[in-house]
N, C-alpha and C. Protein backbone atom coordinates (compact mmCIF):
# COMPACT_ATOMS: atom_id res chain seq x y z
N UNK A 1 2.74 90.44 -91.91
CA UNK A 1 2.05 90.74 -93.15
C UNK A 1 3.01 90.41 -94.29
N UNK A 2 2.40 89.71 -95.23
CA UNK A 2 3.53 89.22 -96.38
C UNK A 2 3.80 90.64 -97.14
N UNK A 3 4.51 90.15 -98.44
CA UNK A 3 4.99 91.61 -98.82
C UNK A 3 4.00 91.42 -100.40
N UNK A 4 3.68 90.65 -100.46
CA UNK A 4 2.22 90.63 -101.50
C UNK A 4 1.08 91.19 -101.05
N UNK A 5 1.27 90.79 -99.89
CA UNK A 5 -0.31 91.78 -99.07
C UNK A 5 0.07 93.11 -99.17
N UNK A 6 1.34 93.53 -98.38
CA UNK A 6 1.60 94.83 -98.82
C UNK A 6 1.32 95.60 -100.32
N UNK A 7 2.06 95.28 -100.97
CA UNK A 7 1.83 95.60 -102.68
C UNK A 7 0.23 95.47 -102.86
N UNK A 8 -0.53 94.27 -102.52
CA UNK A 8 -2.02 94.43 -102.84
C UNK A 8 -2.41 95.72 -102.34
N UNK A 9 -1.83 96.12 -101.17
CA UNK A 9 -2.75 96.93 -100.29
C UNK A 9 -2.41 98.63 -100.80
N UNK A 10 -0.85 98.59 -101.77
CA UNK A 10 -0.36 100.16 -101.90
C UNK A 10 -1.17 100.14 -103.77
N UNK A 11 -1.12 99.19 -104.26
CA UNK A 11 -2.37 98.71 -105.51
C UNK A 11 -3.22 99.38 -105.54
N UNK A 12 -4.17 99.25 -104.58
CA UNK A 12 -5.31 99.46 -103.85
C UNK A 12 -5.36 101.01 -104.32
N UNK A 13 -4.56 101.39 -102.94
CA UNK A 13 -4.49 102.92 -102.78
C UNK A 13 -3.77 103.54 -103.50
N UNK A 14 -3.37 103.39 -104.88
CA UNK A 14 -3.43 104.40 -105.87
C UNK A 14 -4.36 104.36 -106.79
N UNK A 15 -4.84 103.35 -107.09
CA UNK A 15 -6.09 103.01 -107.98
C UNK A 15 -6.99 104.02 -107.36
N UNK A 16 -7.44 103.83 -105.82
CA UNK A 16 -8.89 104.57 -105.05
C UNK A 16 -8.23 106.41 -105.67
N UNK A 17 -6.69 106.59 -105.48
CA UNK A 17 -6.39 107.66 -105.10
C UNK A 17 -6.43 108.27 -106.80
N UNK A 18 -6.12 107.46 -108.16
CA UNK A 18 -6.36 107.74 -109.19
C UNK A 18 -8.28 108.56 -109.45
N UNK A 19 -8.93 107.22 -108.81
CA UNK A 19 -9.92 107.44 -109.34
C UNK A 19 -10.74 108.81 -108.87
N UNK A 20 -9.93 109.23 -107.50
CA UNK A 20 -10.61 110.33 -107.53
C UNK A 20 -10.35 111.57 -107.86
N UNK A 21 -8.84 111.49 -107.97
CA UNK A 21 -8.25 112.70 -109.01
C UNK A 21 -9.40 112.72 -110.36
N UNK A 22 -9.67 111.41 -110.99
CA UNK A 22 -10.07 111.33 -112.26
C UNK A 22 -11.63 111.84 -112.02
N UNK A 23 -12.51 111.66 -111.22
CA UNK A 23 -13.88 111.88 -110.73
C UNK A 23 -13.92 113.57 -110.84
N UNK A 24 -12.83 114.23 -109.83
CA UNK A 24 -12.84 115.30 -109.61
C UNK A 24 -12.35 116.19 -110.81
N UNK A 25 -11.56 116.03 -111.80
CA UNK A 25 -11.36 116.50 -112.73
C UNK A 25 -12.97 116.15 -113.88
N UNK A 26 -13.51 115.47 -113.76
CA UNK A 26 -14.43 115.39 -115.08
C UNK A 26 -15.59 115.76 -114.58
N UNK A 27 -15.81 115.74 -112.86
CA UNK A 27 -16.97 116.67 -112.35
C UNK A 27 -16.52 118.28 -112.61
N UNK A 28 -15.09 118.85 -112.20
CA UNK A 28 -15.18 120.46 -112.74
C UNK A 28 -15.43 121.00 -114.04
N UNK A 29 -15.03 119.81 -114.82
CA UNK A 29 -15.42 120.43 -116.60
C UNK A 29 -17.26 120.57 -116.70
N UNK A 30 -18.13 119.52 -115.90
CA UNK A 30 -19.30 119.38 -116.76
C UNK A 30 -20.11 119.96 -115.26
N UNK A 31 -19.52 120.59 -114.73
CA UNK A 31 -20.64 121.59 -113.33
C UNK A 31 -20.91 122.23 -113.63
N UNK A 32 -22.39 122.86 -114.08
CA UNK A 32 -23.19 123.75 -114.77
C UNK A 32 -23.92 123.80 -113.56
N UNK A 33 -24.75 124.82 -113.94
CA UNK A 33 -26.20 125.28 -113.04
C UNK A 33 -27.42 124.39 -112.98
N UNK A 34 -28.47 124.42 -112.43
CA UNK A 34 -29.37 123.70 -112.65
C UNK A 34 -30.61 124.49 -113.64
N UNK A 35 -31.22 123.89 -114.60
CA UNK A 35 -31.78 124.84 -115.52
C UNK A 35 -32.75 125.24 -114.92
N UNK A 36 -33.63 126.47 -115.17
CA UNK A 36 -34.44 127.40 -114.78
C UNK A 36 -33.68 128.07 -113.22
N UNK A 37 -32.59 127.88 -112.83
CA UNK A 37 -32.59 128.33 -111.55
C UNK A 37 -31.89 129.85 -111.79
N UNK A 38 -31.99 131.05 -110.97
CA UNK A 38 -32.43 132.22 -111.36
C UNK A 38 -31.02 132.38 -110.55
N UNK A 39 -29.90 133.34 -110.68
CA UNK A 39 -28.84 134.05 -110.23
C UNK A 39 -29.33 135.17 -109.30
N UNK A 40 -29.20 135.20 -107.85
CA UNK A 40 -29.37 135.94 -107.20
C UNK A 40 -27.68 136.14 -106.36
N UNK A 41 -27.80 137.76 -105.95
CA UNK A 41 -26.58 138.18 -105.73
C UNK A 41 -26.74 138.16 -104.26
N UNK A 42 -25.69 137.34 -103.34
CA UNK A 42 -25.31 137.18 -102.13
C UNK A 42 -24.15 137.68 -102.00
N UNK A 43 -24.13 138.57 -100.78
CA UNK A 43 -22.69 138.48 -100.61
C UNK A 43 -22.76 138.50 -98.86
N UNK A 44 -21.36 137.32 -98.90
CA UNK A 44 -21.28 136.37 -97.56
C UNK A 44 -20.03 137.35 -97.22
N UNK A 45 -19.75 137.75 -95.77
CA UNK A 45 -18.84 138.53 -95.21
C UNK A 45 -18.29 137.04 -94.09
N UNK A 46 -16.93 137.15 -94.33
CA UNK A 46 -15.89 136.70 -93.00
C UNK A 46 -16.22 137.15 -91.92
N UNK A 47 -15.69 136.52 -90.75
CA UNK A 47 -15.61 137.28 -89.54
C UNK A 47 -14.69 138.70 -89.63
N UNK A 48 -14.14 139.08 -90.27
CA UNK A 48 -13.33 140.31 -90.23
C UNK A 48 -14.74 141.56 -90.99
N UNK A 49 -15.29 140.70 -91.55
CA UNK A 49 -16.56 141.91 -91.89
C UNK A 49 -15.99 142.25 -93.71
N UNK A 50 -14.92 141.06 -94.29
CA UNK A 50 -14.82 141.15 -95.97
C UNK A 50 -15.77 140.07 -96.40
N UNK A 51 -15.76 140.18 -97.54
CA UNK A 51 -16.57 139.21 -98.97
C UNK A 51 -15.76 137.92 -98.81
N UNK A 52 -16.20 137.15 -98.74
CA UNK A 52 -15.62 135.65 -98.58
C UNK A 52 -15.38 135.17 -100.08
N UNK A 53 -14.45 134.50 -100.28
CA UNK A 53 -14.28 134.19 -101.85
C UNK A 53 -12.77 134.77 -101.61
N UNK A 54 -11.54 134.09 -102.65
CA UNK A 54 -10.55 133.82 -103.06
C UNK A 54 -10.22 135.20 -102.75
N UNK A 55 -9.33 136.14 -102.45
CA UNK A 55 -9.09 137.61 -102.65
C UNK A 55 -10.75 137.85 -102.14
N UNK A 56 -11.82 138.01 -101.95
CA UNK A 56 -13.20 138.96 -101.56
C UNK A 56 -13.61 138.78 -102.98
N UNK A 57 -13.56 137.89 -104.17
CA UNK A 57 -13.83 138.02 -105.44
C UNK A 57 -14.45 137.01 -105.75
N UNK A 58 -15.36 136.52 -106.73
CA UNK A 58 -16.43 135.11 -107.16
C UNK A 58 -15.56 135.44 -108.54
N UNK A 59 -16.45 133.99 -108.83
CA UNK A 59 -15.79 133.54 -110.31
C UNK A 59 -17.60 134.22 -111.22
N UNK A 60 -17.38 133.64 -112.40
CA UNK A 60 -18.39 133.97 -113.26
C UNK A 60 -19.67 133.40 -112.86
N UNK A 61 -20.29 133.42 -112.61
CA UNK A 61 -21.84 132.38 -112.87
C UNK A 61 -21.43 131.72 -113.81
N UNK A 62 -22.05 130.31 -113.06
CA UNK A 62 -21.87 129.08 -113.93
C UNK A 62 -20.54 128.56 -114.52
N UNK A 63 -19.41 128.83 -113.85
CA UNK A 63 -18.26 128.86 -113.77
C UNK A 63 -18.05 127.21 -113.51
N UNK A 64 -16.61 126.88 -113.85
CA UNK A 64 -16.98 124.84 -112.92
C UNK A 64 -16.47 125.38 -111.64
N UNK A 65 -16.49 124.23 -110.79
CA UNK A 65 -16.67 123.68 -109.22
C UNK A 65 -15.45 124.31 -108.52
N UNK A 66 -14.10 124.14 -109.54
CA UNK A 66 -12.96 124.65 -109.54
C UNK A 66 -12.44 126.03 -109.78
N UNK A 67 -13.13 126.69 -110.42
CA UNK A 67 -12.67 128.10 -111.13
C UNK A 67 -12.02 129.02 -110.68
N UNK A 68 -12.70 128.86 -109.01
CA UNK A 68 -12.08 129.95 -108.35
C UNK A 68 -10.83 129.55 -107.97
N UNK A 69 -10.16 128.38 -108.53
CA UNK A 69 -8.39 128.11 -107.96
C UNK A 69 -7.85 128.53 -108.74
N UNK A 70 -8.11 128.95 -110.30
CA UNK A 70 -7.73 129.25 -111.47
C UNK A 70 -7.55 130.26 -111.65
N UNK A 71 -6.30 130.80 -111.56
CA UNK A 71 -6.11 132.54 -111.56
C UNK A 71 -6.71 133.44 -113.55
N UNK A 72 -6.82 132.41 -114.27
CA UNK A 72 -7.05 132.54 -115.34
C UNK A 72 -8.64 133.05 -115.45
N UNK A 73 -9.79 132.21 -114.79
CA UNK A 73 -10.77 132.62 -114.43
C UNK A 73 -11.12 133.81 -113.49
N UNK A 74 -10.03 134.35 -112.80
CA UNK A 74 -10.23 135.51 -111.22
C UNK A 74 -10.64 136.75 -112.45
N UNK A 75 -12.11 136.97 -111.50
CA UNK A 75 -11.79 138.89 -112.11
C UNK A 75 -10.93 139.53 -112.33
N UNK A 76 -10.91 140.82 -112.99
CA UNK A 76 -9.75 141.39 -112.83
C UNK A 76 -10.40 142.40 -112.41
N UNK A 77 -9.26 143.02 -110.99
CA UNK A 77 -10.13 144.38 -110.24
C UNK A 77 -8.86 144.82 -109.34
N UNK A 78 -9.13 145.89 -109.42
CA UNK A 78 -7.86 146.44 -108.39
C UNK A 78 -8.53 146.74 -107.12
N UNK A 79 -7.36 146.16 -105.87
CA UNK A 79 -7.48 146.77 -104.57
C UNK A 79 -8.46 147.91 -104.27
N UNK A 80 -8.38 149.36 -105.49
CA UNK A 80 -8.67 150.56 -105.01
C UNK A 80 -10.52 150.08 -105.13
N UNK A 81 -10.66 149.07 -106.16
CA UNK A 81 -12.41 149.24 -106.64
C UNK A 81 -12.85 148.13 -105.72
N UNK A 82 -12.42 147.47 -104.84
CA UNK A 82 -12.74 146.85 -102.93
C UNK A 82 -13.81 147.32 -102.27
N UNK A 83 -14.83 147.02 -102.55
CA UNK A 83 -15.51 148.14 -100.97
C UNK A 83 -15.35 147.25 -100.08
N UNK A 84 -14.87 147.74 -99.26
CA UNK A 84 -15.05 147.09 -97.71
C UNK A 84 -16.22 147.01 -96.77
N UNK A 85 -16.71 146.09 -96.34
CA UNK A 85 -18.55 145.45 -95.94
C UNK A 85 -17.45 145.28 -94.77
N UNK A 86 -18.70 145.85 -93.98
CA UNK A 86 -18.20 145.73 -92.29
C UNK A 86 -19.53 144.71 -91.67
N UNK A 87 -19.38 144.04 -90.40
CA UNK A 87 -20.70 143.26 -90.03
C UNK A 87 -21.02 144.60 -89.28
N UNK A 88 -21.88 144.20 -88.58
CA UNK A 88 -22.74 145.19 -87.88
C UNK A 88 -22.10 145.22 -86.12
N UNK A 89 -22.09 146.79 -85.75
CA UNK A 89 -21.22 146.52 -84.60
C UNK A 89 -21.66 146.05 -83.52
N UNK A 90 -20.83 145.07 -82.92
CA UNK A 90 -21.01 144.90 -81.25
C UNK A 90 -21.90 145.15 -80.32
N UNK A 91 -23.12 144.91 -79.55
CA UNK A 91 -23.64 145.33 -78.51
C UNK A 91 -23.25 145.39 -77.33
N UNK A 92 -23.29 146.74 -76.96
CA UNK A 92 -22.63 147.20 -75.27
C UNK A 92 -23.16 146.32 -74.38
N UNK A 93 -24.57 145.57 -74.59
CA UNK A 93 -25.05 144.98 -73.30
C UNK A 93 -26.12 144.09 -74.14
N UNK A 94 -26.44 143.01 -73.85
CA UNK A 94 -27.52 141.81 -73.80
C UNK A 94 -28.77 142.53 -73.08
N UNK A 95 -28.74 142.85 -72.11
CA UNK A 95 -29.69 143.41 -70.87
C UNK A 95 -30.69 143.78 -71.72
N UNK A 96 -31.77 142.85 -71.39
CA UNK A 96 -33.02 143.47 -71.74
C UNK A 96 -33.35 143.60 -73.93
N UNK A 97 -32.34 142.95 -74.05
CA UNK A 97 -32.41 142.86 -75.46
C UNK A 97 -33.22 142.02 -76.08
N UNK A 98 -33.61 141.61 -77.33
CA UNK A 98 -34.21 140.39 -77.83
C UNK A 98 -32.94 139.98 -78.84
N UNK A 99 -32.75 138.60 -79.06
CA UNK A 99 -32.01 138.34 -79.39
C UNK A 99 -32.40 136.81 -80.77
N UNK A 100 -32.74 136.69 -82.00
CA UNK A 100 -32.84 135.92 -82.86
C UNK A 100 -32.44 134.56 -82.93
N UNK A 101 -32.58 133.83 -82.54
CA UNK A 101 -31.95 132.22 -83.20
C UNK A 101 -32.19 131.67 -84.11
N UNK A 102 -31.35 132.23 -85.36
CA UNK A 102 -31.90 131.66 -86.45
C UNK A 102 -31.60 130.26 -86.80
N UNK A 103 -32.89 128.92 -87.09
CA UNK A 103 -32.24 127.51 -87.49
C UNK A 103 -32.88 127.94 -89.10
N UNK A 104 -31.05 127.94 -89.77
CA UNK A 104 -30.77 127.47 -91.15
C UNK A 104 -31.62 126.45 -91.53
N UNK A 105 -31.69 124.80 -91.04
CA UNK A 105 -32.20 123.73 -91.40
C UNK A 105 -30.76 123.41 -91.38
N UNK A 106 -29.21 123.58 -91.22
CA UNK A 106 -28.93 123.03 -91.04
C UNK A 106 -28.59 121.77 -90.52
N UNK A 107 -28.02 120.77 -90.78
CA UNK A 107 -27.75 119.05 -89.37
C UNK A 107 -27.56 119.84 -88.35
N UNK A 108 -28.23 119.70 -87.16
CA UNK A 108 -27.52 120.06 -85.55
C UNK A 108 -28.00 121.51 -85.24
N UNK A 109 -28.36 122.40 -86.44
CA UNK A 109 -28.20 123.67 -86.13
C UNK A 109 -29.61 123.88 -84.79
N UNK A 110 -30.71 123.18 -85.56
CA UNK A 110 -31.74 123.67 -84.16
C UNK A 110 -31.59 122.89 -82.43
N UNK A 111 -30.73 121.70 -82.89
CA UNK A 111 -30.40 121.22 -81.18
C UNK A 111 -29.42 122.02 -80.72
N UNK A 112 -28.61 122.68 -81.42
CA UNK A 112 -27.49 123.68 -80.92
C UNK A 112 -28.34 124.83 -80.37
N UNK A 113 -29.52 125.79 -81.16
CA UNK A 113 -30.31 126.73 -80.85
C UNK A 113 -30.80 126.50 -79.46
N UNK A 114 -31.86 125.38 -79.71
CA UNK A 114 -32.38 125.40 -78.59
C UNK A 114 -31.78 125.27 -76.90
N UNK A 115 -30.70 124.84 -77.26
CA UNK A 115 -29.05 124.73 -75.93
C UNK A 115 -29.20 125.82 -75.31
N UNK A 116 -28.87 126.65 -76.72
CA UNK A 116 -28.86 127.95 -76.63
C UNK A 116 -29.24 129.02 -75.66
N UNK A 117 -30.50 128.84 -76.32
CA UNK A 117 -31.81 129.35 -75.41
C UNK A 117 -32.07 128.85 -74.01
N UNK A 118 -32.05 127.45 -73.88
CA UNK A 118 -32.02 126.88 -72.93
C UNK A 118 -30.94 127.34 -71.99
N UNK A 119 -29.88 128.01 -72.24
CA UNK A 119 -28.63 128.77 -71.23
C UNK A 119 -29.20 130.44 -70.99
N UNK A 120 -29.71 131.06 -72.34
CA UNK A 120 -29.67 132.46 -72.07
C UNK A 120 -31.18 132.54 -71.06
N UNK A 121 -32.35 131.46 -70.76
CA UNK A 121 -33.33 131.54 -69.68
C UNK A 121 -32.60 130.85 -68.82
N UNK A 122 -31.86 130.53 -68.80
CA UNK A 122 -30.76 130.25 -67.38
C UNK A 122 -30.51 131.06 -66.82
N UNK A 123 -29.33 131.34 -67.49
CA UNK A 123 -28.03 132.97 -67.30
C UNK A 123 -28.57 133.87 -67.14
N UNK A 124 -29.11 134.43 -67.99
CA UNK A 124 -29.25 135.65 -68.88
C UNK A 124 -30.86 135.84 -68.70
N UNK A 125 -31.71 135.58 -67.80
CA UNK A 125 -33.09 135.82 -68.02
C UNK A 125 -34.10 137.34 -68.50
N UNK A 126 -32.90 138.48 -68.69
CA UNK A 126 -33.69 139.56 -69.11
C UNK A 126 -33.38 139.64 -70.30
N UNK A 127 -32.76 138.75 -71.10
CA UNK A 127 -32.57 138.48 -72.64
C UNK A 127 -33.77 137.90 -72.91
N UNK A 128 -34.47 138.19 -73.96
CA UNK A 128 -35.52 137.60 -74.69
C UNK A 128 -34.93 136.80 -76.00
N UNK A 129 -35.14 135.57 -76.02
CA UNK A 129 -34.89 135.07 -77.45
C UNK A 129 -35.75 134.29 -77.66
N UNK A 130 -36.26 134.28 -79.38
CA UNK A 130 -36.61 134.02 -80.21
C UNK A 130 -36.36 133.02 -81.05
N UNK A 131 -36.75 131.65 -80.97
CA UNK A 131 -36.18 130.64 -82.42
C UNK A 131 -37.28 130.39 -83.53
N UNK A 132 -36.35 130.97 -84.52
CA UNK A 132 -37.19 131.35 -86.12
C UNK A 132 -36.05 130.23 -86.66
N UNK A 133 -37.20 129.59 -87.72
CA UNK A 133 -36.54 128.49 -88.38
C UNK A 133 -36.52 129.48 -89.82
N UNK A 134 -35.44 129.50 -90.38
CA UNK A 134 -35.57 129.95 -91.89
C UNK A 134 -36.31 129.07 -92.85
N UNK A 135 -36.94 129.96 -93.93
CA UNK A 135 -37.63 129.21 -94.27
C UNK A 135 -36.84 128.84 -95.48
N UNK A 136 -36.90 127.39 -96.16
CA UNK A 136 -36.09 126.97 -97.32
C UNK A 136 -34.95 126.02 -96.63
N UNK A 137 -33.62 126.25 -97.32
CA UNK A 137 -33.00 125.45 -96.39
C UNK A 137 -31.47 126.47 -96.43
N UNK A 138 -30.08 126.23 -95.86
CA UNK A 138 -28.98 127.17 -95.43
C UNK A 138 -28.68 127.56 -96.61
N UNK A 139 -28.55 127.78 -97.51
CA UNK A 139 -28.00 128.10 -98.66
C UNK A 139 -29.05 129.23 -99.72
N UNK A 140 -30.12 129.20 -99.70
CA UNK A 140 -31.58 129.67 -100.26
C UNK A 140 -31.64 130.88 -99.44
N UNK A 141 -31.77 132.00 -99.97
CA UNK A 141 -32.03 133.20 -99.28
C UNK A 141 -33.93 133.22 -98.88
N UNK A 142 -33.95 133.95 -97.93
CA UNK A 142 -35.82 133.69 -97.44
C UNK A 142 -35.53 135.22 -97.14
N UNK A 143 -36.11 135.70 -98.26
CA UNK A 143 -36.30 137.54 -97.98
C UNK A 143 -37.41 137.75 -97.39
N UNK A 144 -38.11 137.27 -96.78
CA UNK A 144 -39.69 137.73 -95.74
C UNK A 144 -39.00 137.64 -94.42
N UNK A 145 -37.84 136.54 -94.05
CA UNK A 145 -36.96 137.09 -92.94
C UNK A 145 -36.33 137.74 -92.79
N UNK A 146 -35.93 138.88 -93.30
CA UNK A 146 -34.80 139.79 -93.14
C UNK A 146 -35.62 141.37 -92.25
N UNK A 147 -37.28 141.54 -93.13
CA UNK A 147 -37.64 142.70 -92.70
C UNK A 147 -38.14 142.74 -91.37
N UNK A 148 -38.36 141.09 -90.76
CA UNK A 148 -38.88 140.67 -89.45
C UNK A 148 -37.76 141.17 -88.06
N UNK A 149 -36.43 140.44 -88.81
CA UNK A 149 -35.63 140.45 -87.97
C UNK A 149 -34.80 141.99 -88.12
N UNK A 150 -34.83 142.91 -88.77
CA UNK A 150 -34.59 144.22 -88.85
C UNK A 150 -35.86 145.24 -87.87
N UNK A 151 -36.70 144.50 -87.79
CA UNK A 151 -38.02 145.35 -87.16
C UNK A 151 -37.54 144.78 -85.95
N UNK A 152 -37.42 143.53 -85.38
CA UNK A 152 -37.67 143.15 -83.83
C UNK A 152 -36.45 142.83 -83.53
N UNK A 153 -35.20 142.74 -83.71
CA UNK A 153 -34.48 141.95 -83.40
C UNK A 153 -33.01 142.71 -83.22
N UNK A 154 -32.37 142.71 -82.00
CA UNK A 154 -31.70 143.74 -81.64
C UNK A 154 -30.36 143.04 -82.02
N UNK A 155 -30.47 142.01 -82.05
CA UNK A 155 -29.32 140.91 -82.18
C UNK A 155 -29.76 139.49 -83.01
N UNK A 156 -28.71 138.94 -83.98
CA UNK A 156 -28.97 137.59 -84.22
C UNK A 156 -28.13 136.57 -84.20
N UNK A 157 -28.38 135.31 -83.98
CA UNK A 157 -27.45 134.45 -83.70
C UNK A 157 -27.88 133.32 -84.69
N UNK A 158 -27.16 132.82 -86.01
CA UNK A 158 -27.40 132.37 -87.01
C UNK A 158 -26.55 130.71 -87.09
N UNK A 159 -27.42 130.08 -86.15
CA UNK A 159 -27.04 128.50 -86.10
C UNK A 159 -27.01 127.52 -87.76
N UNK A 160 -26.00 127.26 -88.14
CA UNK A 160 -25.37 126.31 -88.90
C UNK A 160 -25.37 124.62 -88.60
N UNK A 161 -25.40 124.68 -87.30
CA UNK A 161 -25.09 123.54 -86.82
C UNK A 161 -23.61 123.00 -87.36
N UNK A 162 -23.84 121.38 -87.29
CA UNK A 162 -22.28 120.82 -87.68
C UNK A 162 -22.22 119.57 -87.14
């Protein structure tokens, strides 16, 4: 390889590597909301059963893309005003349970479900499960599923896919 090809080729890759520093900086200044869309309060728990977000904390509504890296933007809140959100505990036994498969609409999430299912009428045949597609898509809360799966559903298993 000549050493002009080289230089063309390290050229290259700071220009690509400029432009996306430059992309990504002028997309966090002008990331706004989409108009008419309505602020509803989610709160997403880790596997440890905390608030997901920087410290367990969100930035402002309508904040840019970046905010939450910006200690300038972080709430201010002490440790003591934390509540701690636990998930819901453990089941002693599958046996005879019903059990939820929820497809998000995630990519992959309902061929992963149906696997799923397809193992627990294998394995597990006194497990009952259920595949409920959410309605909307992974990100959109669907509150007509929550009182379904609180009435019937002893367990849920909430496919993302990937």
């Amino acid at each position: 390889m000549s050493s002009s090809h080289f230089r063309a080729r390290q050229n290259w890759s700071w220009l690509i590597v400029g432009a996306i520093i430059l992309a990504s900086g002028i997309g966090c200044k002008h990331q706004v909301g989409s108009a008419g869309s309505e602020a509803r309060k989610v709160t997403v728990l880790d596997p440890r059963g905390q608030p997901s977000g920087i410290f367990g904390r969100r930035g402002e509504a309508g904040a840019g893309m970046m905010a939450n890296r910006n200690p300038d933007t972080q709430p201010t809140m002490s440790r003591d005003e934390l509540i701690p959100l636990r998930m819901a505990p453990r089941l002693s036994s599958l046996d005879n349970k019903t059990i939820y498969l929820v497809d998000t609409q995630f990519a992959g999430a309902k061929e992963f479900l149906e696997e799923l299912q397809a193992w627990f009428t294998k394995n597990m045949p006194s497990v009952k499960t259920v595949l409920q597609i959410k309605s909307g898509n992974a990100f959109v809360d669907s509150p007509e599923l929550w009182p379904e799966l609180k009435k019937k559903a002893d367990g849920v298993v909430f496919g993302v896919g990937g």
